[in-house]
PDB file of N, CA and C in Angstrom:
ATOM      1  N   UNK A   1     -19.424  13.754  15.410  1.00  0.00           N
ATOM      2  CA  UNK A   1     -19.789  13.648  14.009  1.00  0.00           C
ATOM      3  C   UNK A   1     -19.909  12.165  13.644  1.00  0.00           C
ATOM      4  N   UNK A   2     -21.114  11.948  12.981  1.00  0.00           N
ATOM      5  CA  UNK A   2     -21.489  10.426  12.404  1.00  0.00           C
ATOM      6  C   UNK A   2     -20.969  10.412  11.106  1.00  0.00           C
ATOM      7  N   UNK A   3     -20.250   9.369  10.851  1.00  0.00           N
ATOM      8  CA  UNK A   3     -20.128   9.234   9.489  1.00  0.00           C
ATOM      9  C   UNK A   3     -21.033   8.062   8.453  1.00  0.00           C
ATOM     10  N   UNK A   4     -21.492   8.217   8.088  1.00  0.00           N
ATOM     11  CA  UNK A   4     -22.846   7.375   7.647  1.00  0.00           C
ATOM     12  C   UNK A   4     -22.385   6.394   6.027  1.00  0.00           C
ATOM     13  N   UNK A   5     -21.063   7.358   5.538  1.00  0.00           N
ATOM     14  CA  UNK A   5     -21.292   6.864   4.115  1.00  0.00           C
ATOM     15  C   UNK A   5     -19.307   7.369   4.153  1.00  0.00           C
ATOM     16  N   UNK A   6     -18.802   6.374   3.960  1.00  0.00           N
ATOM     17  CA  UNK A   6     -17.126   6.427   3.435  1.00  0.00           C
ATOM     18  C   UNK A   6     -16.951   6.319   2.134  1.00  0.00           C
ATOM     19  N   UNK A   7     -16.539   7.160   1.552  1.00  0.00           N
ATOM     20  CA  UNK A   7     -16.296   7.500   0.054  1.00  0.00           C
ATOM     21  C   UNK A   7     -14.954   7.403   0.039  1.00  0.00           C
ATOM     22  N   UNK A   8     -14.839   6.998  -0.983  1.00  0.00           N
ATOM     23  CA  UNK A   8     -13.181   7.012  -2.192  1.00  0.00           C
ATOM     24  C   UNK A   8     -12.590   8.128  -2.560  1.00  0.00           C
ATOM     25  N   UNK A   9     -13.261   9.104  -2.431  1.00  0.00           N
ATOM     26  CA  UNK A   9     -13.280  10.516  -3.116  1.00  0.00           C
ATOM     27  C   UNK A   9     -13.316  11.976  -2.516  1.00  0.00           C
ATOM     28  N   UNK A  10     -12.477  12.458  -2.187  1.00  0.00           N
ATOM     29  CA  UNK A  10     -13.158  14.196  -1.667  1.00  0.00           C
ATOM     30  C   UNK A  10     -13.919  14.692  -2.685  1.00  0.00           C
ATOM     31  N   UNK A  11     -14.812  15.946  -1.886  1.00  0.00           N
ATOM     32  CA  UNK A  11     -15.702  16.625  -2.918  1.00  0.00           C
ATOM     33  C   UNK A  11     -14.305  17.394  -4.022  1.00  0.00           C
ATOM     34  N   UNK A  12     -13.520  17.524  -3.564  1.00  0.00           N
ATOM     35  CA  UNK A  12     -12.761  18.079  -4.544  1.00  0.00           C
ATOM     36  C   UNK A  12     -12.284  17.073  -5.807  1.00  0.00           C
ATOM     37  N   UNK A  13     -12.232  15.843  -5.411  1.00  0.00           N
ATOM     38  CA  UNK A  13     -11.701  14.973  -6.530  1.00  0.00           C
ATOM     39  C   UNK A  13     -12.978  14.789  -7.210  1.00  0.00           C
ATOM     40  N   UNK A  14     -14.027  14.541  -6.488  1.00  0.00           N
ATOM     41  CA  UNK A  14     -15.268  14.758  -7.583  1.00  0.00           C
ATOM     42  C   UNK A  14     -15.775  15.702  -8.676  1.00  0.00           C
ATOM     43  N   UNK A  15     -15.777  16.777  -8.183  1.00  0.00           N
ATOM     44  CA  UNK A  15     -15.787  17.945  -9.267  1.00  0.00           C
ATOM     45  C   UNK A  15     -14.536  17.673 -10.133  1.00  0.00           C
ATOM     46  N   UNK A  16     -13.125  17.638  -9.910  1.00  0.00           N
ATOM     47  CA  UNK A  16     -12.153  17.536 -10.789  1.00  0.00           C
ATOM     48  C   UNK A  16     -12.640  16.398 -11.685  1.00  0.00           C
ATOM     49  N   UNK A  17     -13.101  14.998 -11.636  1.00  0.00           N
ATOM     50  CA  UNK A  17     -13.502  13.969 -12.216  1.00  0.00           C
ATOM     51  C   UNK A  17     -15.071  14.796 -13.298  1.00  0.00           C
ATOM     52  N   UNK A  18     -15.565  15.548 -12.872  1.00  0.00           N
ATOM     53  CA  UNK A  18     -16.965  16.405 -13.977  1.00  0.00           C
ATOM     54  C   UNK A  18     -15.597  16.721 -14.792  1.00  0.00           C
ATOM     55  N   UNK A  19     -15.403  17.166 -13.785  1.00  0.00           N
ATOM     56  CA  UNK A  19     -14.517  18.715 -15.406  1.00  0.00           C
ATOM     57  C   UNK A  19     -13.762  17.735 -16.230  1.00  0.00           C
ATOM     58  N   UNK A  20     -12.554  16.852 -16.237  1.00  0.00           N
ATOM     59  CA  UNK A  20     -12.019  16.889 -17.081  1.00  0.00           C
ATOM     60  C   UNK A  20     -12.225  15.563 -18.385  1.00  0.00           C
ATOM     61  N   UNK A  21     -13.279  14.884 -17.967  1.00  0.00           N
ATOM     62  CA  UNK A  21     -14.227  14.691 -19.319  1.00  0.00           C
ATOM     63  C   UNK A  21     -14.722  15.714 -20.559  1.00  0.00           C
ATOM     64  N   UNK A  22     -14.847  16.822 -19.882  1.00  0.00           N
ATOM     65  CA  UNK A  22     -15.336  17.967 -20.333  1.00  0.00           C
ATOM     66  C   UNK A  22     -14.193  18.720 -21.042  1.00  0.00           C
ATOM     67  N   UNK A  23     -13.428  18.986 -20.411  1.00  0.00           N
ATOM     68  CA  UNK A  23     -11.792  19.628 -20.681  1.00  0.00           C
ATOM     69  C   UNK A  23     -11.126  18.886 -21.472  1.00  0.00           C
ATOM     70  N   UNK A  24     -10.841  17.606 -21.554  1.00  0.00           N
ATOM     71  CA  UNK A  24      -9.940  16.889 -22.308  1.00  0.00           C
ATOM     72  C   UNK A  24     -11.067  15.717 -23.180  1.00  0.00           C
ATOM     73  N   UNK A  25     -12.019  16.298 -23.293  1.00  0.00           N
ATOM     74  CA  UNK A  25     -12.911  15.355 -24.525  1.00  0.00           C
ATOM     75  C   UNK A  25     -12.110  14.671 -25.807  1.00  0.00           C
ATOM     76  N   UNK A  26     -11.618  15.034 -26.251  1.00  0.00           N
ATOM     77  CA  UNK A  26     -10.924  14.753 -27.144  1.00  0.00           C
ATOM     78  C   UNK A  26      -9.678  13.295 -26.732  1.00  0.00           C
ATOM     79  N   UNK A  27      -8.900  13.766 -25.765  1.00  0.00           N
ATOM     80  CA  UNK A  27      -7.713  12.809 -25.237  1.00  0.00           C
ATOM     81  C   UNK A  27      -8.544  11.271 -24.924  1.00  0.00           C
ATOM     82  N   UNK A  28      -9.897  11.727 -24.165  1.00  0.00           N
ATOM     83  CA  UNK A  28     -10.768  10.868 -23.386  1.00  0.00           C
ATOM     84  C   UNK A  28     -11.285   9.721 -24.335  1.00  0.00           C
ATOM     85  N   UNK A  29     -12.281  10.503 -25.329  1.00  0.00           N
ATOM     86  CA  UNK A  29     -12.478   9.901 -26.646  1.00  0.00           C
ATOM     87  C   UNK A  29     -11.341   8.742 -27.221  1.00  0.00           C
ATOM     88  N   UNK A  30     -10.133   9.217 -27.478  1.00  0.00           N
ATOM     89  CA  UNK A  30      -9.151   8.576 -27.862  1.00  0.00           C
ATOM     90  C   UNK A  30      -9.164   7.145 -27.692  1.00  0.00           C
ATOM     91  N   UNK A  31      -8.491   7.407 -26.010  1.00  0.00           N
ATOM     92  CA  UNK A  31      -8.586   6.231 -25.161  1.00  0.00           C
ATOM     93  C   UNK A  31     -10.209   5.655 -24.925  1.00  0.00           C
ATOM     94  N   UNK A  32     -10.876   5.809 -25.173  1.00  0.00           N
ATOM     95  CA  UNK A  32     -12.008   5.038 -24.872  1.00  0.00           C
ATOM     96  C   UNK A  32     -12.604   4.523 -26.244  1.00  0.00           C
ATOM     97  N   UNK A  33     -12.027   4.918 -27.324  1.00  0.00           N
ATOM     98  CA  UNK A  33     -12.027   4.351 -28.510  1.00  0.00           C
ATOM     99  C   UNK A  33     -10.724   3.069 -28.312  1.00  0.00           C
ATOM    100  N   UNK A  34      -9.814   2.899 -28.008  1.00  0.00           N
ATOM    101  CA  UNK A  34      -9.159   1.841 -27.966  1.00  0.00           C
ATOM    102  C   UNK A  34      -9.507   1.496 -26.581  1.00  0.00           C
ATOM    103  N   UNK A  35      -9.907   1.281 -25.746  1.00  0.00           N
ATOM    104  CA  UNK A  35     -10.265   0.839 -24.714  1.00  0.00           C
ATOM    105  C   UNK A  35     -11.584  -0.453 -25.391  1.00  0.00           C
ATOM    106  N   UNK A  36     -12.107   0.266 -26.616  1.00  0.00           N
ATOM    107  CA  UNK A  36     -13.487   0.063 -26.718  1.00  0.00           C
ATOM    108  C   UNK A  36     -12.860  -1.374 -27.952  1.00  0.00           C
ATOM    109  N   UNK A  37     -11.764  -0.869 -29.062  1.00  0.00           N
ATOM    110  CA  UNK A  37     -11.354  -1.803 -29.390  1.00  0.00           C
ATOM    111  C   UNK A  37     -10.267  -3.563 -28.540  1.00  0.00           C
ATOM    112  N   UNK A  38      -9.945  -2.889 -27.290  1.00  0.00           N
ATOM    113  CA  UNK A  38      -9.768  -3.782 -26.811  1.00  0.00           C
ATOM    114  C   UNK A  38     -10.423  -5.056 -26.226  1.00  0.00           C
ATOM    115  N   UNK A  39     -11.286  -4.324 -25.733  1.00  0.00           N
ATOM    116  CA  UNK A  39     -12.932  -5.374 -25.343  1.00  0.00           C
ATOM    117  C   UNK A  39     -13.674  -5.682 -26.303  1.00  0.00           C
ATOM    118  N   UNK A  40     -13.488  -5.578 -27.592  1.00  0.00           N
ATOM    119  CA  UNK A  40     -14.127  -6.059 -28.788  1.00  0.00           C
ATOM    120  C   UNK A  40     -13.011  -7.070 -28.814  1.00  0.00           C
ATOM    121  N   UNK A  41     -11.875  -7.257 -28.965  1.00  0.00           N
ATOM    122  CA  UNK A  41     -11.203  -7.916 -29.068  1.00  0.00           C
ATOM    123  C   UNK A  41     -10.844  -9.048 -28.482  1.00  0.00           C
ATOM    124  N   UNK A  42     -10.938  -9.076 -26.717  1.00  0.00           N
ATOM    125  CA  UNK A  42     -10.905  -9.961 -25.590  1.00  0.00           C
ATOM    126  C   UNK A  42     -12.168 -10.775 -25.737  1.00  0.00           C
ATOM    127  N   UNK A  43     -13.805 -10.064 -25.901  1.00  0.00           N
ATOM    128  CA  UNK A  43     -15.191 -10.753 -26.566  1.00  0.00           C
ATOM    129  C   UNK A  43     -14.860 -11.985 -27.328  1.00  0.00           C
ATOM    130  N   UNK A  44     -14.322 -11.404 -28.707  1.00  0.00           N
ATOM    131  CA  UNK A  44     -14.108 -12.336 -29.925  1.00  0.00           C
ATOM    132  C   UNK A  44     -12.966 -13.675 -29.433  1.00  0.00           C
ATOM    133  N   UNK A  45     -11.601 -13.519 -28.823  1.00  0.00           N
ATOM    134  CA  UNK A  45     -10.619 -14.237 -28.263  1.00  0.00           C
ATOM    135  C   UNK A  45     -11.200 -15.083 -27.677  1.00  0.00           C
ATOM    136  N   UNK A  46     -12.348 -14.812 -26.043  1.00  0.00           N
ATOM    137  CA  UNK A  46     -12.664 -15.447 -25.535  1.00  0.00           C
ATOM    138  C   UNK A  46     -13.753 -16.220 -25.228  1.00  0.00           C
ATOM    139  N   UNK A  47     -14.569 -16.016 -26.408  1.00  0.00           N
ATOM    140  CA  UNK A  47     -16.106 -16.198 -26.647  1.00  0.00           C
ATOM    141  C   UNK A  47     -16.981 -15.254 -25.745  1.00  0.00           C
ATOM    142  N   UNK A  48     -16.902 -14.036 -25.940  1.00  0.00           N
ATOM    143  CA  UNK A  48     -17.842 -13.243 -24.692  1.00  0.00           C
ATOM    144  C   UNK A  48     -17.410 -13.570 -23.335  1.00  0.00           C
ATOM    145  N   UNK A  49     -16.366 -14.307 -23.060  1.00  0.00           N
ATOM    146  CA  UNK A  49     -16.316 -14.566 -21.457  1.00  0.00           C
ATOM    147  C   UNK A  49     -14.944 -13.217 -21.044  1.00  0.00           C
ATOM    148  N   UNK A  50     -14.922 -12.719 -20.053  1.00  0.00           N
ATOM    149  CA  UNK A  50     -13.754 -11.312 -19.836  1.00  0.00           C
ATOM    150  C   UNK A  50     -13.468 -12.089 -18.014  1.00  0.00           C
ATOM    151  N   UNK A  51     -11.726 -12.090 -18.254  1.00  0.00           N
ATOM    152  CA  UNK A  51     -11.087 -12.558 -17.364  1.00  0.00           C
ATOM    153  C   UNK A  51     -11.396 -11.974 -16.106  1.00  0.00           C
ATOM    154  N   UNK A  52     -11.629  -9.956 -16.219  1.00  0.00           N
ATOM    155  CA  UNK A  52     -11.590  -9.619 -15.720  1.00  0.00           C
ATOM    156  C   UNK A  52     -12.792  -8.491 -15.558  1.00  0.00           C
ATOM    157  N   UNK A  53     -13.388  -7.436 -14.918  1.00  0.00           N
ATOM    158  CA  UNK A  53     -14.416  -6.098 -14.862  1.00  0.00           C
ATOM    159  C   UNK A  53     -13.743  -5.287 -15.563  1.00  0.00           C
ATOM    160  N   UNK A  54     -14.589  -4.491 -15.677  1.00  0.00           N
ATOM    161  CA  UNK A  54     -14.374  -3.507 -17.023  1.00  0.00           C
ATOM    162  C   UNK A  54     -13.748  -2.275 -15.932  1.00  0.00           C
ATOM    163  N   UNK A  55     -13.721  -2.547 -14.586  1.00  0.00           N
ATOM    164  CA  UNK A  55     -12.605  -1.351 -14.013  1.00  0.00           C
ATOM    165  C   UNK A  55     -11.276  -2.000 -13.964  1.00  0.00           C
ATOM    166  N   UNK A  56     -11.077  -2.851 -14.419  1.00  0.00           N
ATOM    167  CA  UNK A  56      -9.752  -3.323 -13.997  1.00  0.00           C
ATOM    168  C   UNK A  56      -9.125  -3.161 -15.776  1.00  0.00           C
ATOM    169  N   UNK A  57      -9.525  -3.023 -16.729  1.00  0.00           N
ATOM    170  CA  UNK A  57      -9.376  -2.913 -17.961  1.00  0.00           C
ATOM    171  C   UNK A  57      -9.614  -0.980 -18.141  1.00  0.00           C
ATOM    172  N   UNK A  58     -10.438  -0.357 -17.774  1.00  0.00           N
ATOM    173  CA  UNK A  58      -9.729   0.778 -17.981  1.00  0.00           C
ATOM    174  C   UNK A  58      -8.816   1.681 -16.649  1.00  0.00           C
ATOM    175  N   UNK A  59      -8.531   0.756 -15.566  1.00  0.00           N
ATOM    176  CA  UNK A  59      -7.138   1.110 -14.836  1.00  0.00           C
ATOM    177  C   UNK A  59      -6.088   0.779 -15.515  1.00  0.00           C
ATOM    178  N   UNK A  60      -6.084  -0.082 -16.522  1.00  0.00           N
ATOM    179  CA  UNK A  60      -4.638  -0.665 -16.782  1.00  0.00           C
ATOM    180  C   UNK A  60      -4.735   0.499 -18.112  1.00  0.00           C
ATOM    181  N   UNK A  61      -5.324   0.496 -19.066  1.00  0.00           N
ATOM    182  CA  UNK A  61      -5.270   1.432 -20.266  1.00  0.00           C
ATOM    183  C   UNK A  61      -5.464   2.938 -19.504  1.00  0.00           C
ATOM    184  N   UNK A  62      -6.216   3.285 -18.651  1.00  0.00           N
ATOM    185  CA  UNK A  62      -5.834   4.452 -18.566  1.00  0.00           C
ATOM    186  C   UNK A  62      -4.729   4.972 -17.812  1.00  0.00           C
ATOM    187  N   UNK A  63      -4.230   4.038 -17.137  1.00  0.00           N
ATOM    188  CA  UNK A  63      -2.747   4.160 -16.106  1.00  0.00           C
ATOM    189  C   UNK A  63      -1.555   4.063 -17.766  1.00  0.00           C
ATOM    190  N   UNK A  64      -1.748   3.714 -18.603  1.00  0.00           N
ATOM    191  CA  UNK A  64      -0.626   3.641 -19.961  1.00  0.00           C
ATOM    192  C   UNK A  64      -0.980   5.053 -20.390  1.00  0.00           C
ATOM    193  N   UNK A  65      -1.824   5.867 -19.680  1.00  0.00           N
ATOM    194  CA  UNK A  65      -1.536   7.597 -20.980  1.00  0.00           C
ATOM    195  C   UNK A  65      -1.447   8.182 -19.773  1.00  0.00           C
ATOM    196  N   UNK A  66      -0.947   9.539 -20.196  1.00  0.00           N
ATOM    197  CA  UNK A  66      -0.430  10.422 -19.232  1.00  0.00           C
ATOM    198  C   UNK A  66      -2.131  11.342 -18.905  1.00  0.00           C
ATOM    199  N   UNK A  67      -2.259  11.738 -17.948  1.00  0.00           N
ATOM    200  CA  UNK A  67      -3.792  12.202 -17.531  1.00  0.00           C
ATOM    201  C   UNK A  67      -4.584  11.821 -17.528  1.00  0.00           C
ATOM    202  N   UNK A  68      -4.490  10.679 -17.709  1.00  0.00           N
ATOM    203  CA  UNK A  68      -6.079  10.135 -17.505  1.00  0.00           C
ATOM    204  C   UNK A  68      -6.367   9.307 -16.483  1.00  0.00           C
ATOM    205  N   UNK A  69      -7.574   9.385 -15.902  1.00  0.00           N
ATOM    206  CA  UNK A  69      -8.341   9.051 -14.616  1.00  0.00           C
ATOM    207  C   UNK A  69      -9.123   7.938 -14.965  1.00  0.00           C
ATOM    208  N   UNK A  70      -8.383   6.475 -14.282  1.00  0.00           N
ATOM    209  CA  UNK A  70      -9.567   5.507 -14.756  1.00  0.00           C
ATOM    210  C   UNK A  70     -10.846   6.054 -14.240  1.00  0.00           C
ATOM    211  N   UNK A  71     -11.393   6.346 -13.046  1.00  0.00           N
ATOM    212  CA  UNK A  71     -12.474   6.378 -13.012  1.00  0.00           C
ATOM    213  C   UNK A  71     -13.178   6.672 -13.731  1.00  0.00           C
ATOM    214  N   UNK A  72     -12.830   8.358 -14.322  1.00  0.00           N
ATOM    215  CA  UNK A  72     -13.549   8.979 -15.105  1.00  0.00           C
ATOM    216  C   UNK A  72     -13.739   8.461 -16.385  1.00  0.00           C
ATOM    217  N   UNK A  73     -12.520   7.446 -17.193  1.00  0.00           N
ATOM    218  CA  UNK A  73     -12.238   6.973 -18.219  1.00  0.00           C
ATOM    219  C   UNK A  73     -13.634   5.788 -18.028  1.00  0.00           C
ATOM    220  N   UNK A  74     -13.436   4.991 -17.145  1.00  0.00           N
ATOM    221  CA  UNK A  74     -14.859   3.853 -17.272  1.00  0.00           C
ATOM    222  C   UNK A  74     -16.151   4.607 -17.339  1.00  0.00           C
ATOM    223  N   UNK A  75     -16.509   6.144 -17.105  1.00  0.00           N
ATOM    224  CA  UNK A  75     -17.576   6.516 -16.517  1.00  0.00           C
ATOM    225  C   UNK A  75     -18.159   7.476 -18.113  1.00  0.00           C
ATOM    226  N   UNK A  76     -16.558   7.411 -18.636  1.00  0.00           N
ATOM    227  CA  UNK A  76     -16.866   8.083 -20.250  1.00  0.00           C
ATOM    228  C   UNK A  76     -17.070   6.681 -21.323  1.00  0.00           C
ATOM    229  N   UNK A  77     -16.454   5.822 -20.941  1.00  0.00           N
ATOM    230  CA  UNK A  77     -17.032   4.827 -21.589  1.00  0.00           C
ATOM    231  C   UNK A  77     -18.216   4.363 -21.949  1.00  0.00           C
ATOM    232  N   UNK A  78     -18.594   3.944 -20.693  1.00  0.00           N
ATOM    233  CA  UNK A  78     -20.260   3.936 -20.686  1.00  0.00           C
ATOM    234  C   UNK A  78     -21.524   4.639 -20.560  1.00  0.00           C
ATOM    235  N   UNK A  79     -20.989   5.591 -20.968  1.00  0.00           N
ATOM    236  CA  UNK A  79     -21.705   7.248 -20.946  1.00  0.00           C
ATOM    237  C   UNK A  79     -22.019   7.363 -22.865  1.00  0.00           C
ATOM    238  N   UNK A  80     -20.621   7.248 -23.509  1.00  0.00           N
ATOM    239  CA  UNK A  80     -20.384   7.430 -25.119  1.00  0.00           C
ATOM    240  C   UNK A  80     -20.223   6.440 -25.824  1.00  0.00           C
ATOM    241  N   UNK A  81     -20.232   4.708 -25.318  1.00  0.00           N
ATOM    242  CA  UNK A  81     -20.193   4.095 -26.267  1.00  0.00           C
ATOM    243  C   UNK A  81     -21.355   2.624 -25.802  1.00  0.00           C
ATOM    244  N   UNK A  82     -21.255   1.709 -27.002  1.00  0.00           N
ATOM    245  CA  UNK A  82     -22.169   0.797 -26.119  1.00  0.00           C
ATOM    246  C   UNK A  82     -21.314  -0.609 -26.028  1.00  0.00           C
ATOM    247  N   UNK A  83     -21.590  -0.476 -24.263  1.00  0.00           N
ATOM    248  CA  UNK A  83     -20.870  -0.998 -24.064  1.00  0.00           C
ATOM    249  C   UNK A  83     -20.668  -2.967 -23.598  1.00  0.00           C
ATOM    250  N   UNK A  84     -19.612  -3.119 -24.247  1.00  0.00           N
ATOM    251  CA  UNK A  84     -19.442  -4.555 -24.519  1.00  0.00           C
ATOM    252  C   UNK A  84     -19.493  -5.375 -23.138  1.00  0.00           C
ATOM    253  N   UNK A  85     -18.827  -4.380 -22.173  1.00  0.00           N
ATOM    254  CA  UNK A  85     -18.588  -5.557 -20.587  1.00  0.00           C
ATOM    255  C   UNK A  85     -19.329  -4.052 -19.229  1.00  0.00           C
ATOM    256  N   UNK A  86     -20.091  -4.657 -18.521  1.00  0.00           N
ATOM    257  CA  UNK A  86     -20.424  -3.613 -17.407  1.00  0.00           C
ATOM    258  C   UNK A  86     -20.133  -4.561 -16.015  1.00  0.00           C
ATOM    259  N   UNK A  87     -19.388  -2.974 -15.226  1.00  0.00           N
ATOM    260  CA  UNK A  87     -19.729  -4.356 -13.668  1.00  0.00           C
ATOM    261  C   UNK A  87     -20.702  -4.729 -13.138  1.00  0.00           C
TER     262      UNK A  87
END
């Protein structure tokens, strides 16, 4: 067997990552509303310049709530809002 392409992810963590955008819309929303005020905030502080990528900012906020998946959290971000920092 060739392996052509190494992923981060089983097909199972992928489907789980669809669904619970979908399932927990609401929790997701939340956090990506203060996610969204935080990077408005770091913008203004630092003149548009960000210390860091916008995955390393919703690992740290979404690792502070209980269920939530940065991945999925950066992937609802820039899906539902417009967004201030992209990698």
């Amino acid at each position: 067997m060739i392996i052509n392409e190494i992923t981060e992810a089983s097909p199972w963590t992928n489907m789980v990552r669809r669904i619970k955008p979908v399932v927990s819309r609401d929790k997701y929303r939340r956090v990506a509303e203060k996610l969204h005020k935080v990077l408005l905030r770091k913008e203004k502080e630092n003149g548009g310049v960000f210390r860091h990528a916008l995955g390393w900012y919703t690992m740290n906020i979404g690792n502070a709530h209980k269920d939530i998946d940065h991945h999925v959290l950066k992937q609802f971000y820039l899906d539902h809002f417009d967004a201030v920092i992209t990698d």
